[in-house]
C-alpha atoms as a PDB file:
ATOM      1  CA  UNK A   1      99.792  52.029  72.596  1.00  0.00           C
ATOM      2  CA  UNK A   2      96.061  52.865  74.519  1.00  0.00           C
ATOM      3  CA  UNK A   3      96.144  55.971  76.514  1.00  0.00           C
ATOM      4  CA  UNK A   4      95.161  55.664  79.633  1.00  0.00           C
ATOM      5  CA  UNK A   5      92.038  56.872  81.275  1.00  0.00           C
ATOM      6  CA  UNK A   6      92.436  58.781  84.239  1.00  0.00           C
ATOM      7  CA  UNK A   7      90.974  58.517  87.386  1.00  0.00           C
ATOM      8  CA  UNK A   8      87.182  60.443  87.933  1.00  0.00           C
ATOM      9  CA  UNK A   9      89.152  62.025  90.993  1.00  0.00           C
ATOM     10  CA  UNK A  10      92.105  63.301  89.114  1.00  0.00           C
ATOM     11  CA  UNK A  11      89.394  64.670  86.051  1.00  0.00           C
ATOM     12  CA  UNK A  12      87.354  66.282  89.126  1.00  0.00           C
ATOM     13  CA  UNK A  13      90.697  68.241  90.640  1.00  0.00           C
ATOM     14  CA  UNK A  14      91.590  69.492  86.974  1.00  0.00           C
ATOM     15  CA  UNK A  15      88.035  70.513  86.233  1.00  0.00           C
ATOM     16  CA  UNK A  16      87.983  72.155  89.646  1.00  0.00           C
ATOM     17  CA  UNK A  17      91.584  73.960  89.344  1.00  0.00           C
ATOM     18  CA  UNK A  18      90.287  75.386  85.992  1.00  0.00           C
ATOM     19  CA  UNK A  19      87.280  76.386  86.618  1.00  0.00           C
ATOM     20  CA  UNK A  20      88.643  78.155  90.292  1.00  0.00           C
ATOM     21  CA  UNK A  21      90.862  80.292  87.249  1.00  0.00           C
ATOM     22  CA  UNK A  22      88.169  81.373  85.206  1.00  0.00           C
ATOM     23  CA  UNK A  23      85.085  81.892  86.981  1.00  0.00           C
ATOM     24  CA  UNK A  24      86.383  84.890  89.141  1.00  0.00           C
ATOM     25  CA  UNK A  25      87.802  86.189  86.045  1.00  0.00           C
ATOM     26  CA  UNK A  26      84.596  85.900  84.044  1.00  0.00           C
ATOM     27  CA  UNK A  27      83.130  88.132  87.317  1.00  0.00           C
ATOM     28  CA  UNK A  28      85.509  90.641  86.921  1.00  0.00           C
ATOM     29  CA  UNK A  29      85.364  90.684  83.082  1.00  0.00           C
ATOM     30  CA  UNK A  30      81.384  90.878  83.566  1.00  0.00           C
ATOM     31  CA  UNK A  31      81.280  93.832  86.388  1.00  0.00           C
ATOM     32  CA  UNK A  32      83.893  95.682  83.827  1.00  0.00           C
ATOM     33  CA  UNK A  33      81.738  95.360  81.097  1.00  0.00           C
ATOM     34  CA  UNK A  34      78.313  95.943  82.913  1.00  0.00           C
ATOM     35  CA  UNK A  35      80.345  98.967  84.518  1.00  0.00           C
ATOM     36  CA  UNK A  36      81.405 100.369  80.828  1.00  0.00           C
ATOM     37  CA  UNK A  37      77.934 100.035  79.368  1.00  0.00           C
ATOM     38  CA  UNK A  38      76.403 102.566  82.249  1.00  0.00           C
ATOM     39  CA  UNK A  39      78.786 105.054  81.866  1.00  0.00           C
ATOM     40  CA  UNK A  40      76.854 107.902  81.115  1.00  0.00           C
ATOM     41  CA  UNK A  41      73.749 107.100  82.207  1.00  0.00           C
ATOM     42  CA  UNK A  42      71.686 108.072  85.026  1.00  0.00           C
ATOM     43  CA  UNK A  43      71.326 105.199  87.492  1.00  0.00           C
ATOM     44  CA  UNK A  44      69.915 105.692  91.242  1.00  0.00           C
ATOM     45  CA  UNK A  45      69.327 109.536  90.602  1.00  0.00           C
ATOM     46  CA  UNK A  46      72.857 109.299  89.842  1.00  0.00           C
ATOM     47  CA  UNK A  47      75.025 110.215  86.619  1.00  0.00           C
ATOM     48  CA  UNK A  48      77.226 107.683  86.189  1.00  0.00           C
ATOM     49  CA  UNK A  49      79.986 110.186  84.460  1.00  0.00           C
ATOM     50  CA  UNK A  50      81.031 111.263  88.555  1.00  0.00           C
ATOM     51  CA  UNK A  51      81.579 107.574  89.113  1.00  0.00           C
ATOM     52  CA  UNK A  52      84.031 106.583  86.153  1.00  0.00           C
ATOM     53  CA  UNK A  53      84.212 103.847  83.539  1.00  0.00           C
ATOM     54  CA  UNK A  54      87.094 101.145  83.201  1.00  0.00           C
ATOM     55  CA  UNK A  55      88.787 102.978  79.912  1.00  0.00           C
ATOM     56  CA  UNK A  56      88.740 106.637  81.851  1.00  0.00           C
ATOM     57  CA  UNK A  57      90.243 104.664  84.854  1.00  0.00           C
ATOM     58  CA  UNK A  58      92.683 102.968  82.900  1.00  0.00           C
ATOM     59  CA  UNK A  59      94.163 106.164  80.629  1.00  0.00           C
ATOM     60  CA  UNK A  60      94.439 108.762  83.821  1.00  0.00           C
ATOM     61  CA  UNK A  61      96.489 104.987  85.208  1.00  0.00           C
ATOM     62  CA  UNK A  62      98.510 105.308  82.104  1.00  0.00           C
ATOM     63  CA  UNK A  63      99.353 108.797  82.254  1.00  0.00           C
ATOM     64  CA  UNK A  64     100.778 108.163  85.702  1.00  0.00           C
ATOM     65  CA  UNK A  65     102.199 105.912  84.818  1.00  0.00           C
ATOM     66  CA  UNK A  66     104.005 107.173  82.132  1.00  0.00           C
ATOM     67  CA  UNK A  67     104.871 110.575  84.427  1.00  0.00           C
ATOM     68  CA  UNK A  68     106.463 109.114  86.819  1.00  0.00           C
ATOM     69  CA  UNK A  69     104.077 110.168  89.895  1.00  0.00           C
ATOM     70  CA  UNK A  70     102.481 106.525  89.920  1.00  0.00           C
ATOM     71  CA  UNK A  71     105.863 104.365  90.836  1.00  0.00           C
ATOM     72  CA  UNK A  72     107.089 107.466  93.571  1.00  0.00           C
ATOM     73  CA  UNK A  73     104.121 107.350  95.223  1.00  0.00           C
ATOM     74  CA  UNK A  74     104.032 103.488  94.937  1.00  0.00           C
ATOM     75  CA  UNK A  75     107.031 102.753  96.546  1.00  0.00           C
ATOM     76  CA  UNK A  76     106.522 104.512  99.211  1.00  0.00           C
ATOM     77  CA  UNK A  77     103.337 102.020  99.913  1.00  0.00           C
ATOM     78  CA  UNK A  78     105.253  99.246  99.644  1.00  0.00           C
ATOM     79  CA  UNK A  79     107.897 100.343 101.890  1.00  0.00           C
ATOM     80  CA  UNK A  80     105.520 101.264 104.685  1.00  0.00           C
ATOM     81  CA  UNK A  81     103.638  98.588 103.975  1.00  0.00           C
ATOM     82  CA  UNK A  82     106.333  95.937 103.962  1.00  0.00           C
ATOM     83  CA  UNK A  83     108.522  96.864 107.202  1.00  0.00           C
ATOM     84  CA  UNK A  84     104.734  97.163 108.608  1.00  0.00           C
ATOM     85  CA  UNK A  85     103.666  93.674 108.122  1.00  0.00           C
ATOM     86  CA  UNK A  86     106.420  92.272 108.578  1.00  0.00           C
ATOM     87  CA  UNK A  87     107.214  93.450 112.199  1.00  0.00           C
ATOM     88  CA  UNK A  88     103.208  92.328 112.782  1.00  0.00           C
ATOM     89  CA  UNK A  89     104.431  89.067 111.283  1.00  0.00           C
ATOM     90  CA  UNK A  90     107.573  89.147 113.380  1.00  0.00           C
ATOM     91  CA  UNK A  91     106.162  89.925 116.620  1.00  0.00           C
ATOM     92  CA  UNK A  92     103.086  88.312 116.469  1.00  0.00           C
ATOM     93  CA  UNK A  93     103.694  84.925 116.008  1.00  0.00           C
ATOM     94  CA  UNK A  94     105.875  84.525 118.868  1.00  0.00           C
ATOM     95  CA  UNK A  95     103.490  86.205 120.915  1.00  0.00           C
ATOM     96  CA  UNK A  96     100.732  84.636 119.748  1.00  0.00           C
ATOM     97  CA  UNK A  97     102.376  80.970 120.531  1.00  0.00           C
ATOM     98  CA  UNK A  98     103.050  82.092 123.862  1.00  0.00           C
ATOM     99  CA  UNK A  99      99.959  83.229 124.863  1.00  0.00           C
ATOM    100  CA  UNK A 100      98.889  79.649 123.286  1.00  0.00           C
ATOM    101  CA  UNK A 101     101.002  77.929 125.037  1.00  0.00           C
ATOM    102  CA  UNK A 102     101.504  79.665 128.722  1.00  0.00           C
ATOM    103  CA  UNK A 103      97.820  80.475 130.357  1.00  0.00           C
ATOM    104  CA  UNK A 104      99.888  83.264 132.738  1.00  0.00           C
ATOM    105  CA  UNK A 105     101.025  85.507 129.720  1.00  0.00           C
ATOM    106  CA  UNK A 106      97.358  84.863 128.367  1.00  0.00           C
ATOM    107  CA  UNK A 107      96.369  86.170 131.226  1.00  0.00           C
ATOM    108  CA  UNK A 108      98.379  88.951 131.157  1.00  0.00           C
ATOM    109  CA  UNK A 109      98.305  89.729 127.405  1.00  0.00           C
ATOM    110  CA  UNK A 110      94.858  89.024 126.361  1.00  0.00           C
ATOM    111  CA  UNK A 111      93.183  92.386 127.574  1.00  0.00           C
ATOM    112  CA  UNK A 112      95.375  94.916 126.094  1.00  0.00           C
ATOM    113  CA  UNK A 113      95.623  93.165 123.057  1.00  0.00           C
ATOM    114  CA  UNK A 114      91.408  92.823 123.099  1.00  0.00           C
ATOM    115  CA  UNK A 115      91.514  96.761 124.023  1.00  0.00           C
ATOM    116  CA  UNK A 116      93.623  97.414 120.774  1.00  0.00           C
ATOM    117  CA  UNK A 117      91.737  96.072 118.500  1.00  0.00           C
ATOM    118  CA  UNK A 118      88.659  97.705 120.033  1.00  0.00           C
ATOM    119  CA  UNK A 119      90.237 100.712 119.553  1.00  0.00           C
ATOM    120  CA  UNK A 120      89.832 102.897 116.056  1.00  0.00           C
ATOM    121  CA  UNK A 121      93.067 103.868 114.347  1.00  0.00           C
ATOM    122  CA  UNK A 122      91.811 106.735 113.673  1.00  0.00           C
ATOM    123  CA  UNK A 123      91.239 108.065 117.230  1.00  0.00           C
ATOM    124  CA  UNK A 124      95.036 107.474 117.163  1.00  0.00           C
ATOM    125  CA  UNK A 125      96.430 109.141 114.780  1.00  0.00           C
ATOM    126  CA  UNK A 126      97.176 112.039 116.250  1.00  0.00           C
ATOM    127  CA  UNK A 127      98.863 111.070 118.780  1.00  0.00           C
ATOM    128  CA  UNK A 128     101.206 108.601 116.339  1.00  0.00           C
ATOM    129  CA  UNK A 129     101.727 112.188 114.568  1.00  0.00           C
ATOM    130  CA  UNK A 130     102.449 113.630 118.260  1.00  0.00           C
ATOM    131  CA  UNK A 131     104.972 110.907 119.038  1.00  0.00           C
ATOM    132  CA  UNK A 132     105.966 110.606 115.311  1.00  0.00           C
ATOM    133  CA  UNK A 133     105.984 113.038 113.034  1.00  0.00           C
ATOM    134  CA  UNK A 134     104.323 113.214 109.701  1.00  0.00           C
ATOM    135  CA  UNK A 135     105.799 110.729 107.391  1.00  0.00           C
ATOM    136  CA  UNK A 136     106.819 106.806 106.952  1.00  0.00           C
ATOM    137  CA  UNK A 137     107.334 105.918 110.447  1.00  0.00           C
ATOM    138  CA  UNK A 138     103.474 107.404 111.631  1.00  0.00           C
ATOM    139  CA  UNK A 139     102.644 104.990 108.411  1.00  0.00           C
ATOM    140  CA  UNK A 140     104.553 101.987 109.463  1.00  0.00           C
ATOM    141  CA  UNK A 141     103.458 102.499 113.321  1.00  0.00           C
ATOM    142  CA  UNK A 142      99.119 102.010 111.871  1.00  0.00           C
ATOM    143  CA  UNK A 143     100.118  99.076 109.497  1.00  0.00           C
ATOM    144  CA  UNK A 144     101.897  97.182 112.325  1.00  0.00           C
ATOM    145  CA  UNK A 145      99.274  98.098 114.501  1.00  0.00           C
ATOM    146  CA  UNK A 146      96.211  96.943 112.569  1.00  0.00           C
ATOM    147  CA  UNK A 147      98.052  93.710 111.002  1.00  0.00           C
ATOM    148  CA  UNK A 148      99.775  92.446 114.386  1.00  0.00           C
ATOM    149  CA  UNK A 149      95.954  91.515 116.101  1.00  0.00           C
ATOM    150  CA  UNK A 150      95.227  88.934 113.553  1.00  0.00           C
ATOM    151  CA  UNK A 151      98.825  86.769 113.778  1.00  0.00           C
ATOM    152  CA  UNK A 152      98.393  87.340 117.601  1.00  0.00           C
ATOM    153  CA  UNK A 153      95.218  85.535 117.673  1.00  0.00           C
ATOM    154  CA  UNK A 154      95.357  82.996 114.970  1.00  0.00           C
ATOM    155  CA  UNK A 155      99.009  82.074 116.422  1.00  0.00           C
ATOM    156  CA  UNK A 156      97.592  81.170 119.700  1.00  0.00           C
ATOM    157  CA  UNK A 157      94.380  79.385 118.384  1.00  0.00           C
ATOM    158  CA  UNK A 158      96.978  77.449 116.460  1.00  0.00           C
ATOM    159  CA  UNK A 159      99.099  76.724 119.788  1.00  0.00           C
ATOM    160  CA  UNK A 160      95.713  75.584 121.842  1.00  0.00           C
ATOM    161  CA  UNK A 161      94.350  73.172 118.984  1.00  0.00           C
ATOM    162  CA  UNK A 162      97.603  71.378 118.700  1.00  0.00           C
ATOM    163  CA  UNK A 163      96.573  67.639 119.933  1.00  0.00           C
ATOM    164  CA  UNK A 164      97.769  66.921 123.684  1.00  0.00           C
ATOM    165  CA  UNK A 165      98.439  63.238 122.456  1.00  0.00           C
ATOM    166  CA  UNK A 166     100.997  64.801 120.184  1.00  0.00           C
ATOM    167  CA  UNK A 167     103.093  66.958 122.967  1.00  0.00           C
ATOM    168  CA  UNK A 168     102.568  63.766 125.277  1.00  0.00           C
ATOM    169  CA  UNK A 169     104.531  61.031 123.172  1.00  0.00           C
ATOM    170  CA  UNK A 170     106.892  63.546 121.609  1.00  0.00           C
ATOM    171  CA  UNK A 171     107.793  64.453 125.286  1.00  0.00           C
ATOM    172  CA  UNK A 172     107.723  60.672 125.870  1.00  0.00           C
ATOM    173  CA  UNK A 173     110.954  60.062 123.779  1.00  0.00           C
ATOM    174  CA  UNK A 174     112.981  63.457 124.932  1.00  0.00           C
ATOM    175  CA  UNK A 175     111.599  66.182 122.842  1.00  0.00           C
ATOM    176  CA  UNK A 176     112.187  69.260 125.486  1.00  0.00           C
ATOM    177  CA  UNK A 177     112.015  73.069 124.033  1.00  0.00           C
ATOM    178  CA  UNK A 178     113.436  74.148 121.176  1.00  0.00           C
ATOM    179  CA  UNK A 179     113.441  70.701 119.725  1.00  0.00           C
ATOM    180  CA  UNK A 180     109.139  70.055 120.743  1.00  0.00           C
ATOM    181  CA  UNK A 181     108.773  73.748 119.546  1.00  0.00           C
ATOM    182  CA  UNK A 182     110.872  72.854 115.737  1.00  0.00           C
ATOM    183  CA  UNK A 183     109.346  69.142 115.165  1.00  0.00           C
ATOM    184  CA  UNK A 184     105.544  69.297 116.638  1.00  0.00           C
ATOM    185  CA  UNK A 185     104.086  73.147 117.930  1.00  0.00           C
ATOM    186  CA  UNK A 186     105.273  74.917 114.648  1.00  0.00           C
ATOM    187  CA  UNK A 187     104.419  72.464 112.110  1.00  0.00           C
ATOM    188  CA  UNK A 188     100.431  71.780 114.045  1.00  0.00           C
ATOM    189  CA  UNK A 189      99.943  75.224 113.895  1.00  0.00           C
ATOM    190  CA  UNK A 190     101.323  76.517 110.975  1.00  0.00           C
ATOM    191  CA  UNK A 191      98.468  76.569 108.836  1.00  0.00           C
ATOM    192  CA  UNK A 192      96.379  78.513 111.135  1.00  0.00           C
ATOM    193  CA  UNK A 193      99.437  81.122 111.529  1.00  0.00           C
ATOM    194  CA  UNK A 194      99.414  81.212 107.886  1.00  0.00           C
ATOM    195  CA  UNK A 195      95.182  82.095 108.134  1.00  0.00           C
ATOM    196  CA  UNK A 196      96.159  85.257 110.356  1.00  0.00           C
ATOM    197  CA  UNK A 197      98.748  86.241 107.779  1.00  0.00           C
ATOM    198  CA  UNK A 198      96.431  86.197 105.302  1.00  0.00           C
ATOM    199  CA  UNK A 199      94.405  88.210 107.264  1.00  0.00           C
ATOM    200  CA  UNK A 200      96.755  90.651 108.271  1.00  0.00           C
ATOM    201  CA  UNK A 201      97.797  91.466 104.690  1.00  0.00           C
ATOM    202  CA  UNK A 202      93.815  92.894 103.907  1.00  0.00           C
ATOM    203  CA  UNK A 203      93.999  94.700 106.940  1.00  0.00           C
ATOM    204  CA  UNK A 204      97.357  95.985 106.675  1.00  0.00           C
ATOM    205  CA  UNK A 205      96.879  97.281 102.941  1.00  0.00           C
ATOM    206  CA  UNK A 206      93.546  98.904 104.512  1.00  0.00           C
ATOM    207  CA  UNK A 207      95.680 101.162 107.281  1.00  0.00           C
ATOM    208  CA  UNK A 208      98.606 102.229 104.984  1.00  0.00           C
ATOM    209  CA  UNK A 209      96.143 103.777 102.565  1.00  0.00           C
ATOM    210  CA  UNK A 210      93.906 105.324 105.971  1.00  0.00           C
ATOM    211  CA  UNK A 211      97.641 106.420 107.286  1.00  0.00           C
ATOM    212  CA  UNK A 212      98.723 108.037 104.229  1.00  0.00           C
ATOM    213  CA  UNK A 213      95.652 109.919 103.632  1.00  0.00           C
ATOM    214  CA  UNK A 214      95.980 112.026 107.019  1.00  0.00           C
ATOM    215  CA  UNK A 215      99.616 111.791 108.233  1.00  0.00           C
ATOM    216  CA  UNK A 216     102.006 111.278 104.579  1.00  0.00           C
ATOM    217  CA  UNK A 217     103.159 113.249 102.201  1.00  0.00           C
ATOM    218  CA  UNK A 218     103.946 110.666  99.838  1.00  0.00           C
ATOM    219  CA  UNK A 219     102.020 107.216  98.741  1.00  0.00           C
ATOM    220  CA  UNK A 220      98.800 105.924  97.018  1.00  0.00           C
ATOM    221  CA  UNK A 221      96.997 107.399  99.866  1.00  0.00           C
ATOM    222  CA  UNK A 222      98.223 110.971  99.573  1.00  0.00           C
ATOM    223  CA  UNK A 223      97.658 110.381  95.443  1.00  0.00           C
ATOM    224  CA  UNK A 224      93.830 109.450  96.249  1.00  0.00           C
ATOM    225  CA  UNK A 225      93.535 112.323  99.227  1.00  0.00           C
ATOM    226  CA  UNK A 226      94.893 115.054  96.599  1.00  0.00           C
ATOM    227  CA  UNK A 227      92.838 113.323  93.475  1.00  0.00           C
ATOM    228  CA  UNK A 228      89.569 113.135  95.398  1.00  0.00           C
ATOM    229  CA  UNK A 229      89.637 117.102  96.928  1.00  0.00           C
ATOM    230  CA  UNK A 230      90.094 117.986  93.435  1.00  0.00           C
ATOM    231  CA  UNK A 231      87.240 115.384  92.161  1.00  0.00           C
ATOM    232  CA  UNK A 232      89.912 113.697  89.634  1.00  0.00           C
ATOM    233  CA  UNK A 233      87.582 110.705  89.856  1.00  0.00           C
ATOM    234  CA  UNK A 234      89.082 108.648  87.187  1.00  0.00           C
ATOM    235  CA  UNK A 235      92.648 108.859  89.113  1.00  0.00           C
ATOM    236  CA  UNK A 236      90.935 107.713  92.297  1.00  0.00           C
ATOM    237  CA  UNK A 237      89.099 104.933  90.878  1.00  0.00           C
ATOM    238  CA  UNK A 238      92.157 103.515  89.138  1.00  0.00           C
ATOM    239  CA  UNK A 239      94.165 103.923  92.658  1.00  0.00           C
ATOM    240  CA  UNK A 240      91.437 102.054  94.484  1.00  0.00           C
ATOM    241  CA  UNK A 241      91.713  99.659  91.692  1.00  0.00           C
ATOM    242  CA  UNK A 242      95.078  99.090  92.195  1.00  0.00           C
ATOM    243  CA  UNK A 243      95.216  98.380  95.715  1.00  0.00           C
ATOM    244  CA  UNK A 244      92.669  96.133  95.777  1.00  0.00           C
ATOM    245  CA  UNK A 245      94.397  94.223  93.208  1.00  0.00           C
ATOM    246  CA  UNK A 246      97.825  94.461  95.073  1.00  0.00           C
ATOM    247  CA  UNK A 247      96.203  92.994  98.531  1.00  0.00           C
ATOM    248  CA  UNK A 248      94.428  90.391  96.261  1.00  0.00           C
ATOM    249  CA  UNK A 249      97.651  89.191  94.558  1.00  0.00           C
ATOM    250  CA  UNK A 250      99.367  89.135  97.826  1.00  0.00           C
ATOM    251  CA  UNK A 251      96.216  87.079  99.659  1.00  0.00           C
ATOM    252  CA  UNK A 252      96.257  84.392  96.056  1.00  0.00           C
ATOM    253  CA  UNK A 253      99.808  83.845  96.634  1.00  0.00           C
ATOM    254  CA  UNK A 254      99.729  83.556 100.449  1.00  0.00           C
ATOM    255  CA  UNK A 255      96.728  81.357 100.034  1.00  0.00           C
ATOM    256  CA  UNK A 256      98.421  78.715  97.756  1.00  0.00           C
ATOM    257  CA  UNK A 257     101.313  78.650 100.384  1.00  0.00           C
ATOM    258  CA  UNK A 258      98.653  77.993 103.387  1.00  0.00           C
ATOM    259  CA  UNK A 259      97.344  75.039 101.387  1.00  0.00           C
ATOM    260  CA  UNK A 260     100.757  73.277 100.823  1.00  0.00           C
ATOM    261  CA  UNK A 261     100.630  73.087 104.724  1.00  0.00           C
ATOM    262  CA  UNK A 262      96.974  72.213 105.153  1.00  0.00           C
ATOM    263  CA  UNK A 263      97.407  68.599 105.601  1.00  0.00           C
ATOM    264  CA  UNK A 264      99.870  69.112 108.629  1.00  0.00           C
ATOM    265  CA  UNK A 265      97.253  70.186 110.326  1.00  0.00           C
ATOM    266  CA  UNK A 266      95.312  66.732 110.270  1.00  0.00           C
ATOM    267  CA  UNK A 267      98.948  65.312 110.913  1.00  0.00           C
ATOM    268  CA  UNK A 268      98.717  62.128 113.537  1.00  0.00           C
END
């Protein structure tokens, strides 16, 4: 029995997959090593000792690890985090399709929404803390508020692109509502909702570590806030670390799931 060739286009996707693998891992192995080989050195008028090294990162990450303090202050991240984002998710597709799909609420939405995310989270802190309190809710309140924008607008840029000719003939044979919303708005735009999802993970990993570093007492923002006044730089490198490797696991996965609807968007 002869094996048989396959297709050049077949060869070029599993070339492609493998090399998507392990060329940003060969980055990230590279900057690691290039990192480990100037610890200790001066570089920029700068000794290199204040700034870390991968195996100082990783041991103070072991030891908290290993005490404990890591997973406490981890979980209460997530939890923020997660009812965050997933209220912006909640709330800001629907209103994102809307204003899509009705010019009126638009109209009516479109400014405040523009003025919000004009508006630095910062500046608003204290009053969150006002209205608030110190603690998860002031947390959850900034995530929700700097991933909802995102969904909001990529839901109704999904809405408007949705081909006419579409909505015409499915109206054509009966489709009213619920029924045109289920079988032709939500598939069209799904994989630009997906796109603002994606983007409202980055941004709403980036305001629970902002939140937690003024108005928590617990979280990987209160761990860097109390590493970094006591210039524990290895513990605060490793934290960054982590998060960044958190919202980047999160954006892969969310990512793969956007492309498994990509061709519905070039649906006829």
């Amino acid at each position: 029995m002869t094996a048989i060739a396959a297709p050049a286009a077949v060869r070029a996707r599993i070339r492609f997959g493998s090399e998507r693998v392990w060329l940003p891992v060969a980055g990230i192995l590279a900057a690691l090593v290039v990192w480990q080989l100037l610890s200790g050195a001066r570089f920029l008028g700068i000794w290199t000792t204040y700034i870390s090294n991968p195996a100082d990162a990783l041991s103070a990450g072991w030891t908290m690890t290993t005490s404990g303090e890591l997973w406490t202050n981890a979980k209460g991240s997530l939890t923020a985090f997660a009812i965050g984002f997933l209220l912006s998710v909640a709330v800001g597709i629907p209103v994102g399709m809307l204003m899509g799909w009705n010019a009126t609420a638009r109209q009516l939405l479109e400014p405040p929404m523009m003025a919000l995310n004009a508006m630095p989270r910062l500046a608003l802190l204290p009053v969150i803390v006002v209205w608030l309190g110190i603690g998860v809710k002031s947390t959850v309140v900034v995530v929700f508020l700097d991933a909802v924008i995102p969904v909001i607008v990529n839901g109704m840029a999904g809405i408007r692109d949705v081909d006419t000719k579409l909505v015409q003939v499915a109206r054509s044979f009966g489709a009213r509502g619920l029924e045109l919303f289920r079988k032709i708005l939500l598939p069209a735009s799904l994989p630009a909702i997906l796109t603002g999802v994606r983007l409202a993970v980055s941004r709403g990993v980036l305001g629970v570590i902002v939140a937690q570093l003024y108005v928590s007492t617990v979280g990987i923002g209160t761990l860097i806030s109390n590493y970094g006044q006591e210039f524990q730089v290895d513990q605060v490198i490793f934290l960054v670390g982590l998060v960044s490797v958190f919202a980047y696991v999160v954006n892969l996965a969310l990512a793969r799931l956007e492309r498994r609807f990509e061709g519905w968007r070039a649906a006829p």
